[in-house]
Protein backbone atom coordinates (compact mmCIF):
# COMPACT_ATOMS: atom_id res chain seq x y z
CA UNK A 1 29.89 -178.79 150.72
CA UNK A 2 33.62 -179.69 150.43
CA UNK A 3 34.86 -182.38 152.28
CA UNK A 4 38.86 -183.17 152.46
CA UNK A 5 40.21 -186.92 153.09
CA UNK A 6 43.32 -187.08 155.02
CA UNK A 7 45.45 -190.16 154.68
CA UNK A 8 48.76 -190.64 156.35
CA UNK A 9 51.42 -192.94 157.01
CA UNK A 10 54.59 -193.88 158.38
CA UNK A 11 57.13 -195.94 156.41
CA UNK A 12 59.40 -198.01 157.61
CA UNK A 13 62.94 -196.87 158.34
CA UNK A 14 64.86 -195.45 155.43
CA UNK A 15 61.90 -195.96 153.07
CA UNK A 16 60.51 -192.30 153.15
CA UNK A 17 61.19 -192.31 149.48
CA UNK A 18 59.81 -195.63 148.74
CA UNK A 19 56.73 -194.77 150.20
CA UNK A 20 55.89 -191.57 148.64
CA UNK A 21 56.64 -192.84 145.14
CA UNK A 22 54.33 -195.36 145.88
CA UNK A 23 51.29 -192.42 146.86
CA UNK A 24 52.59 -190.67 143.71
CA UNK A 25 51.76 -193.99 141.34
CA UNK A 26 48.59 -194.30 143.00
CA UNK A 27 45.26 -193.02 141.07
CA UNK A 28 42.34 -191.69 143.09
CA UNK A 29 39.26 -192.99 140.87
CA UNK A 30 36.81 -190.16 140.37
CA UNK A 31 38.24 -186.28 140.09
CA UNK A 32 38.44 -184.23 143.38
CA UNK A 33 38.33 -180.68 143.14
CA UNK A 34 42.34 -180.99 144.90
CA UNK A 35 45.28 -183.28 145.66
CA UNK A 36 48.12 -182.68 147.77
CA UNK A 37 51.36 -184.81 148.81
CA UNK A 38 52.82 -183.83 151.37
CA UNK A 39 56.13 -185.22 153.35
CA UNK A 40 57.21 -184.94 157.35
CA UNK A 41 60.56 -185.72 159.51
CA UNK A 42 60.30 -189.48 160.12
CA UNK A 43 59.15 -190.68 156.52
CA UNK A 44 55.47 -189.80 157.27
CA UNK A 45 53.32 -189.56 154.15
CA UNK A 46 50.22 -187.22 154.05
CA UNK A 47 47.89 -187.03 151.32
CA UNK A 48 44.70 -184.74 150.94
CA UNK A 49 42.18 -184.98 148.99
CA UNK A 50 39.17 -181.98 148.56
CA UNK A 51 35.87 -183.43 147.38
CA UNK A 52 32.49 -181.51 146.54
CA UNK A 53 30.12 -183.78 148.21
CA UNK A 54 28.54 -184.35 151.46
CA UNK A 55 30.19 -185.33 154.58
CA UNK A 56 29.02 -188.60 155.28
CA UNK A 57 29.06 -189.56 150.91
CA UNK A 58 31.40 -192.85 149.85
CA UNK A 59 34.55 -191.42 148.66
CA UNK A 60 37.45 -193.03 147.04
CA UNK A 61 40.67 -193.63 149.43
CA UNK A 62 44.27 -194.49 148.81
CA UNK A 63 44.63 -198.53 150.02
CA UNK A 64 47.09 -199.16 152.43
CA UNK A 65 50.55 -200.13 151.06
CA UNK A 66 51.77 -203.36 151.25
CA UNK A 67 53.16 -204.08 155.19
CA UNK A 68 56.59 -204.14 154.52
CA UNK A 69 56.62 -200.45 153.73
CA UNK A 70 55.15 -199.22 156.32
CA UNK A 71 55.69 -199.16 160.10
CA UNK A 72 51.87 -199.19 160.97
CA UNK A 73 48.83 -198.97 160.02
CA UNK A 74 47.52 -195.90 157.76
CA UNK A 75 45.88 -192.98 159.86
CA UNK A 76 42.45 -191.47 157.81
CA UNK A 77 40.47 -188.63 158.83
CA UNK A 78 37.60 -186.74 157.31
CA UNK A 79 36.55 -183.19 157.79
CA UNK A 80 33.99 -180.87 156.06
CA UNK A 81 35.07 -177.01 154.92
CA UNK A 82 33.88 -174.31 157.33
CA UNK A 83 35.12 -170.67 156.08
CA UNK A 84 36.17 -170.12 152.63
């Protein structure tokens, strides 16, 4: 099964860039089969993971970033692949 983590987040005013160089220094331990960044209109972060595992399995996550880069708290979803 392939399961993808979604983790986004909203930095603080004017710190868009701040906040996606911090995503981009941070390591994921283990190796998922994919990683995207990806970037949105009021310096919202999204990062997704793709993992070959079960749904409900313990999977690394990205922390959240310190609270005076972001404007609240990080958003994380899970789903599990359906069509190929």
């Amino acid at each position: 099964m392939t399961v993808a983590l979604m983790w986004e987040a909203r930095a603080v005013a004017g710190r868009g860039e701040d906040l996606l160089a911090w995503v981009r220094e941070r390591e994921i331990p283990g190796e998922p089969l994919r990683r995207e960044i990806l970037r949105a209109p009021q310096d919202r972060v999204l990062v997704i993971t793709w993992w070959d595992a079960p749904y409900d399995a313990e999977l690394p996550e990205l922390p959240e970033p310190d609270e005076d880069l972001v404007s609240r708290a990080v958003h994380r979803w899970r789903f599990e692949q359906v069509d190929r």
